[in-house]
N, C-alpha and C. Protein backbone atom coordinates (compact mmCIF):
# COMPACT_ATOMS: atom_id res chain seq x y z
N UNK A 1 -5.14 15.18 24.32
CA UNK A 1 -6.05 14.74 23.27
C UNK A 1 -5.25 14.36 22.03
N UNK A 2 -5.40 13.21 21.31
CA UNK A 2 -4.81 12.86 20.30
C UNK A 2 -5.11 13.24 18.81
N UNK A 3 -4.33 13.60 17.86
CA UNK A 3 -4.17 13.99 16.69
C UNK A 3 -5.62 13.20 15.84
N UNK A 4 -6.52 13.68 14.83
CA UNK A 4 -7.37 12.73 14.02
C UNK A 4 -6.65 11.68 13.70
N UNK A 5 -5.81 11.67 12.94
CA UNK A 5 -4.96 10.48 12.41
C UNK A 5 -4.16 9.91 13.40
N UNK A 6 -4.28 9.89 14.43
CA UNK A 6 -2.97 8.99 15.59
C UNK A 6 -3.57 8.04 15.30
N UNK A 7 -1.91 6.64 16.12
CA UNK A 7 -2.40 5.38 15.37
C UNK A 7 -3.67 5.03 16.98
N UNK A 8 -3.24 5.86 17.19
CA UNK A 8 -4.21 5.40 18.97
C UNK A 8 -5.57 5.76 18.74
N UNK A 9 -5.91 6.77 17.72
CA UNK A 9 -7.59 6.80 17.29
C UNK A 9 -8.13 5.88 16.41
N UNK A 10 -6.65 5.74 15.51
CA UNK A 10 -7.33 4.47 14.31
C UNK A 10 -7.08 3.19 15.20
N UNK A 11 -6.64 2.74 16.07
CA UNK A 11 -6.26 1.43 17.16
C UNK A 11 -7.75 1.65 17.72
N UNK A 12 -8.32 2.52 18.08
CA UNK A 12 -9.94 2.79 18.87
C UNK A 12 -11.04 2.61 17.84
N UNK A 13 -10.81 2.86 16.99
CA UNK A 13 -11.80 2.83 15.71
C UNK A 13 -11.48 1.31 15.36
N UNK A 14 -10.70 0.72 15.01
CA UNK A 14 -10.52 -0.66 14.60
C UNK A 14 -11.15 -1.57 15.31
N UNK A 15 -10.81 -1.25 16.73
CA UNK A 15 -11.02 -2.24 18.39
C UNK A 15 -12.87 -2.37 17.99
N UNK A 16 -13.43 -0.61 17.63
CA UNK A 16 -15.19 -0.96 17.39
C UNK A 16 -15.73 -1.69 16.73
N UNK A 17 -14.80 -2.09 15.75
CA UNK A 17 -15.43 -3.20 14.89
C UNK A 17 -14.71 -4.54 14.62
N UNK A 18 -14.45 -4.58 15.95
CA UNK A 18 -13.83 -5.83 15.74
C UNK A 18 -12.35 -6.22 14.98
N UNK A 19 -11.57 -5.37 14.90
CA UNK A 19 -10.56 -5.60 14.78
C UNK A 19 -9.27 -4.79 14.70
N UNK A 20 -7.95 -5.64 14.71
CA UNK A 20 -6.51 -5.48 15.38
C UNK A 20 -5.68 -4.48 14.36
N UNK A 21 -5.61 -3.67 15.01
CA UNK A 21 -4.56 -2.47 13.54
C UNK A 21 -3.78 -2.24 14.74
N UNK A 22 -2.46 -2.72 13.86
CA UNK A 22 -0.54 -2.59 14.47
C UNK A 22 -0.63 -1.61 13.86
N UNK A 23 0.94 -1.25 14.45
CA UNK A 23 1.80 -0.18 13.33
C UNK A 23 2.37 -0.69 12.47
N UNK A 24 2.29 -0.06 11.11
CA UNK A 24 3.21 -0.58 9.84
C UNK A 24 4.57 -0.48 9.96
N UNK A 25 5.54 -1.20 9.42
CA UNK A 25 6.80 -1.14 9.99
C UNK A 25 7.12 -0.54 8.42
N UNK A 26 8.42 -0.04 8.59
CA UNK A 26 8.95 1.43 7.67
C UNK A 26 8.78 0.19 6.35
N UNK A 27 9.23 -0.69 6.19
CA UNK A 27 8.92 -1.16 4.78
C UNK A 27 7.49 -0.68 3.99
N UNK A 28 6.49 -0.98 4.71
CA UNK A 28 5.19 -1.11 4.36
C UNK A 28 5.14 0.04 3.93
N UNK A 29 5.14 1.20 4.63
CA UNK A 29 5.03 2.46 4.69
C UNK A 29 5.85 2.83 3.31
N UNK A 30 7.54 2.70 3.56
CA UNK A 30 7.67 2.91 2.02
C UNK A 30 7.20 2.63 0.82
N UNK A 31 6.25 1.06 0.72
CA UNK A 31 6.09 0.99 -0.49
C UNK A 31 4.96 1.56 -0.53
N UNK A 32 4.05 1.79 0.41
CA UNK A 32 2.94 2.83 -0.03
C UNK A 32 3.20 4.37 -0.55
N UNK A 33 4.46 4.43 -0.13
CA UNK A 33 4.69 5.70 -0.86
C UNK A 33 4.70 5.65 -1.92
N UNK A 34 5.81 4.77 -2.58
CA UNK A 34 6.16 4.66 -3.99
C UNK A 34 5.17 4.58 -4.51
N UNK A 35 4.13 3.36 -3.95
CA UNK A 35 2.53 3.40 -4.86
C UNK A 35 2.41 5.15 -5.26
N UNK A 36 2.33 5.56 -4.23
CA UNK A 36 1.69 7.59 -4.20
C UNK A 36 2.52 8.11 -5.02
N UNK A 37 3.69 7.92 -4.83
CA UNK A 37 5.03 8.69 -5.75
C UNK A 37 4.35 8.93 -7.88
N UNK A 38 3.56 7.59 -8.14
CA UNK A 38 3.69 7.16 -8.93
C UNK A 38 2.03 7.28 -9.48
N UNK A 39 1.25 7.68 -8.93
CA UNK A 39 -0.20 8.64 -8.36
C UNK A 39 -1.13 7.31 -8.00
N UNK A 40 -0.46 6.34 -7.23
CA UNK A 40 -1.29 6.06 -6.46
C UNK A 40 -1.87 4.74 -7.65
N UNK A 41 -1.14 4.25 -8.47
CA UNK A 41 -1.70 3.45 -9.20
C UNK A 41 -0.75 2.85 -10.22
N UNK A 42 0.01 1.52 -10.40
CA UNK A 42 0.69 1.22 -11.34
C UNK A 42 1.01 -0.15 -11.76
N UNK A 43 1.63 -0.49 -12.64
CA UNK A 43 2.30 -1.84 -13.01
C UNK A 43 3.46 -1.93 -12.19
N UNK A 44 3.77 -3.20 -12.08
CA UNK A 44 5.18 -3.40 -11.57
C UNK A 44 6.30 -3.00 -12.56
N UNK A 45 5.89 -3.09 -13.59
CA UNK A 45 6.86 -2.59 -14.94
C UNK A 45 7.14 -0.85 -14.27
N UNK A 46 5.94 -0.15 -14.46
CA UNK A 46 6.26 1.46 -13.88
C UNK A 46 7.19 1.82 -12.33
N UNK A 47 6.45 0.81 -11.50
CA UNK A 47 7.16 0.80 -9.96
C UNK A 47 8.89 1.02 -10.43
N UNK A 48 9.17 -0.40 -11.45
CA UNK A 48 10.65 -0.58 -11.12
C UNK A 48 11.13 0.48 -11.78
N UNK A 49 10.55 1.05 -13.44
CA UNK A 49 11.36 1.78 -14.23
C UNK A 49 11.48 3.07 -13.08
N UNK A 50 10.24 3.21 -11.88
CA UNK A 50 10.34 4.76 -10.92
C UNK A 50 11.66 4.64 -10.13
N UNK A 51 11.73 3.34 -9.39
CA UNK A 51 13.09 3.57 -9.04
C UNK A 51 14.07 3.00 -9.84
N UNK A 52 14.14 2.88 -11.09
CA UNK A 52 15.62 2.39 -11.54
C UNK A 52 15.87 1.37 -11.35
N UNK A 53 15.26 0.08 -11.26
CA UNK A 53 15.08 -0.89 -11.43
C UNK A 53 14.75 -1.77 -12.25
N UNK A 54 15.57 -2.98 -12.73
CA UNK A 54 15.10 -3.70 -14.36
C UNK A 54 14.25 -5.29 -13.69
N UNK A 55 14.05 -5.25 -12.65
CA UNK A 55 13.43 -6.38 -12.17
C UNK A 55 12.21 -6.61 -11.72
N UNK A 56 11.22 -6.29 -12.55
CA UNK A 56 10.06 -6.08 -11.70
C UNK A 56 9.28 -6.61 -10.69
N UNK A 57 10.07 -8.73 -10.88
CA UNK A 57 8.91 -9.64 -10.72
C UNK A 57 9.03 -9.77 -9.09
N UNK A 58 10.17 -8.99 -7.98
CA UNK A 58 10.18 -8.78 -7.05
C UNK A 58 9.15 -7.64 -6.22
N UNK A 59 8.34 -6.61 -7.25
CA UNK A 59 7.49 -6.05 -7.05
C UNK A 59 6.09 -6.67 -6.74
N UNK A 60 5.91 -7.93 -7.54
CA UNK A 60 4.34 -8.61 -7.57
C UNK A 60 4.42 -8.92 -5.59
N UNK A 61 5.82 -9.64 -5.39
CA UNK A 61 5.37 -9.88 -4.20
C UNK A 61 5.32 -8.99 -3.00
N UNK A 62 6.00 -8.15 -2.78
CA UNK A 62 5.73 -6.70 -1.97
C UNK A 62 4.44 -6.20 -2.39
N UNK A 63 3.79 -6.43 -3.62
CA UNK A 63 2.49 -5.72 -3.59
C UNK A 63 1.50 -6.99 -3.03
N UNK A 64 1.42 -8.03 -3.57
CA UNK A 64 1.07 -8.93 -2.64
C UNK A 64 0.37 -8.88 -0.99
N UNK A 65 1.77 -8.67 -0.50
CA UNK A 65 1.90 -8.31 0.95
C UNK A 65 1.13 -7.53 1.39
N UNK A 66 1.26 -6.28 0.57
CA UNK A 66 0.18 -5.18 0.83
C UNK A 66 -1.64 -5.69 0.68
N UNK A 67 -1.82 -6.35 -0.71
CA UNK A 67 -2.84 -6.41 -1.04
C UNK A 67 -3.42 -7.33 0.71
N UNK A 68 -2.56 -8.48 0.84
CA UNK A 68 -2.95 -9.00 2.46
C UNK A 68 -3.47 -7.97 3.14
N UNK A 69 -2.65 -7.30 3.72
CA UNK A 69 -2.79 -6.12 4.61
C UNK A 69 -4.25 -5.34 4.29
N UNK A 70 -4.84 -5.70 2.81
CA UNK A 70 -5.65 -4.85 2.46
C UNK A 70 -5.29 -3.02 2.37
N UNK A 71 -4.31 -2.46 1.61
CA UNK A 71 -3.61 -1.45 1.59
C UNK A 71 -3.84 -1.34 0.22
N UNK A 72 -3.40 -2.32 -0.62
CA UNK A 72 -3.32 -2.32 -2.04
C UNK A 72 -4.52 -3.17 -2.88
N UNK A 73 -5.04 -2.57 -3.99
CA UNK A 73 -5.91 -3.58 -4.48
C UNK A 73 -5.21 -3.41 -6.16
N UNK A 74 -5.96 -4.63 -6.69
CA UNK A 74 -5.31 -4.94 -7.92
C UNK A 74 -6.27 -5.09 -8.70
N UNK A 75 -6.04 -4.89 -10.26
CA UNK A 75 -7.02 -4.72 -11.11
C UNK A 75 -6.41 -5.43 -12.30
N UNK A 76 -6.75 -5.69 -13.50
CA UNK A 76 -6.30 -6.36 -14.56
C UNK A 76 -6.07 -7.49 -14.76
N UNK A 77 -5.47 -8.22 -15.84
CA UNK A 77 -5.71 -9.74 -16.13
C UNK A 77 -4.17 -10.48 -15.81
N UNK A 78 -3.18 -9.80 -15.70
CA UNK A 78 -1.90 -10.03 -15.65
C UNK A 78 -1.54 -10.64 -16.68
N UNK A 79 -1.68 -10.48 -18.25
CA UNK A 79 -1.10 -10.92 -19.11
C UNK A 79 -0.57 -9.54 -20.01
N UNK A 80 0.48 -10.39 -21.11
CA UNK A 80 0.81 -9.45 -21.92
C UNK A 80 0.19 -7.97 -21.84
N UNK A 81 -0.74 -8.22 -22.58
CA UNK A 81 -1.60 -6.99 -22.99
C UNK A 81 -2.28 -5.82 -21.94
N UNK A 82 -2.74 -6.59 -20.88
CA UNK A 82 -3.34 -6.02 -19.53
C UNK A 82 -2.40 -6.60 -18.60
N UNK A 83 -1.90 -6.34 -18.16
CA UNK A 83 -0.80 -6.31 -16.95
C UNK A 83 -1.89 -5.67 -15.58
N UNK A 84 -1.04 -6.13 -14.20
CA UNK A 84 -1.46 -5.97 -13.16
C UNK A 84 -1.48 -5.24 -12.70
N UNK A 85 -2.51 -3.91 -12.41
CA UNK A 85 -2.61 -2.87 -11.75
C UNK A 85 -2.56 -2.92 -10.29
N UNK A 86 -1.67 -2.01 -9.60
CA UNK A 86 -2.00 -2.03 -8.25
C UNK A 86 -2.33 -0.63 -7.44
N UNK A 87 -3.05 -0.78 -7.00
CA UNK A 87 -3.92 0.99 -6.37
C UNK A 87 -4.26 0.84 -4.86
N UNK A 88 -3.76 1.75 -4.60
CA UNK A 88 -3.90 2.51 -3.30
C UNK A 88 -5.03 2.37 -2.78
N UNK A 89 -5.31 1.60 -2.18
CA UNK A 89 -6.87 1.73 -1.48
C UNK A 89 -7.30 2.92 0.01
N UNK A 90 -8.34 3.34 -0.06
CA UNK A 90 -8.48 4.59 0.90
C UNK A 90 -7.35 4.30 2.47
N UNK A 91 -7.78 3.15 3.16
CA UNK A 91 -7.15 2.49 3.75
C UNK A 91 -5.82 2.44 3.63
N UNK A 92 -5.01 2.23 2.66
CA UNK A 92 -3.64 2.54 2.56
C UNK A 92 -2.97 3.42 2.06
N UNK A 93 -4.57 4.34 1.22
CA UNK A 93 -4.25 6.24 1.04
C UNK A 93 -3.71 7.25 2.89
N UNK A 94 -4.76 6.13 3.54
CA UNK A 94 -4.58 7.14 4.85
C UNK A 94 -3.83 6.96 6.15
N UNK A 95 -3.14 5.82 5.39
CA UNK A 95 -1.94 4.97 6.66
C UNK A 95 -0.81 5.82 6.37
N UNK A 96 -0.42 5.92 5.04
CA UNK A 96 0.17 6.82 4.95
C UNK A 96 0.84 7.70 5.57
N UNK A 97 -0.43 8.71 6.50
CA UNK A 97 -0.05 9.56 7.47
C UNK A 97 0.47 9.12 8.61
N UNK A 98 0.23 8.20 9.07
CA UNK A 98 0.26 7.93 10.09
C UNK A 98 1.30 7.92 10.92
N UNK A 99 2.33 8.38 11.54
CA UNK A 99 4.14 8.23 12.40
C UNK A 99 4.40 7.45 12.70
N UNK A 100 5.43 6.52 12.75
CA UNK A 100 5.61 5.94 13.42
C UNK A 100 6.07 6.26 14.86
């Protein structure tokens, strides 16, 4: 019998409604961490200063990627003042677990 979270229950649960859930490959997975590292909610400005990074604008597109995937959602206006939030969506709160 398989674990709640195996990817073979969420692969059975997906298949019921019509659709295809792979496994995330270790990239994905890392940057959902960092999202979590960082509580699950941030600017690309915060992402880079978390790891020590002065480049942020390589962050928009890894979060991007995610937001595809539907993992990440984004909030704000992306200017000066309001910058681009990116948050953990339940969905990529609970992939998370998942092993590869």
């Amino acid at each position: 019998m398989n674990a709640p979270f195996s990817m073979g229950n969420a692969q059975r649960a997906a298949a019921v409604h019509g659709f295809v859930l792979r496994r995330p490959t270790r990239a994905v997975l890392d940057r959902l961490d960092l999202l979590a590292e960082v509580g699950g909610e941030a600017t690309v400005y915060e992402l880079a200063a978390h790891e020590g990074h002065d480049r942020p604008t390589t962050y928009h597109q890894r979060m991007h990627e995610l937001m595809a995937l539907g993992l990440v959602s984004r909030s704000g206006e992306g200017r000066q003042g309001e910058p681009y939030r990116y948050k953990l969506t339940p969905v990529g709160d609970m992939l998370r677990f998942v092993s590869l």
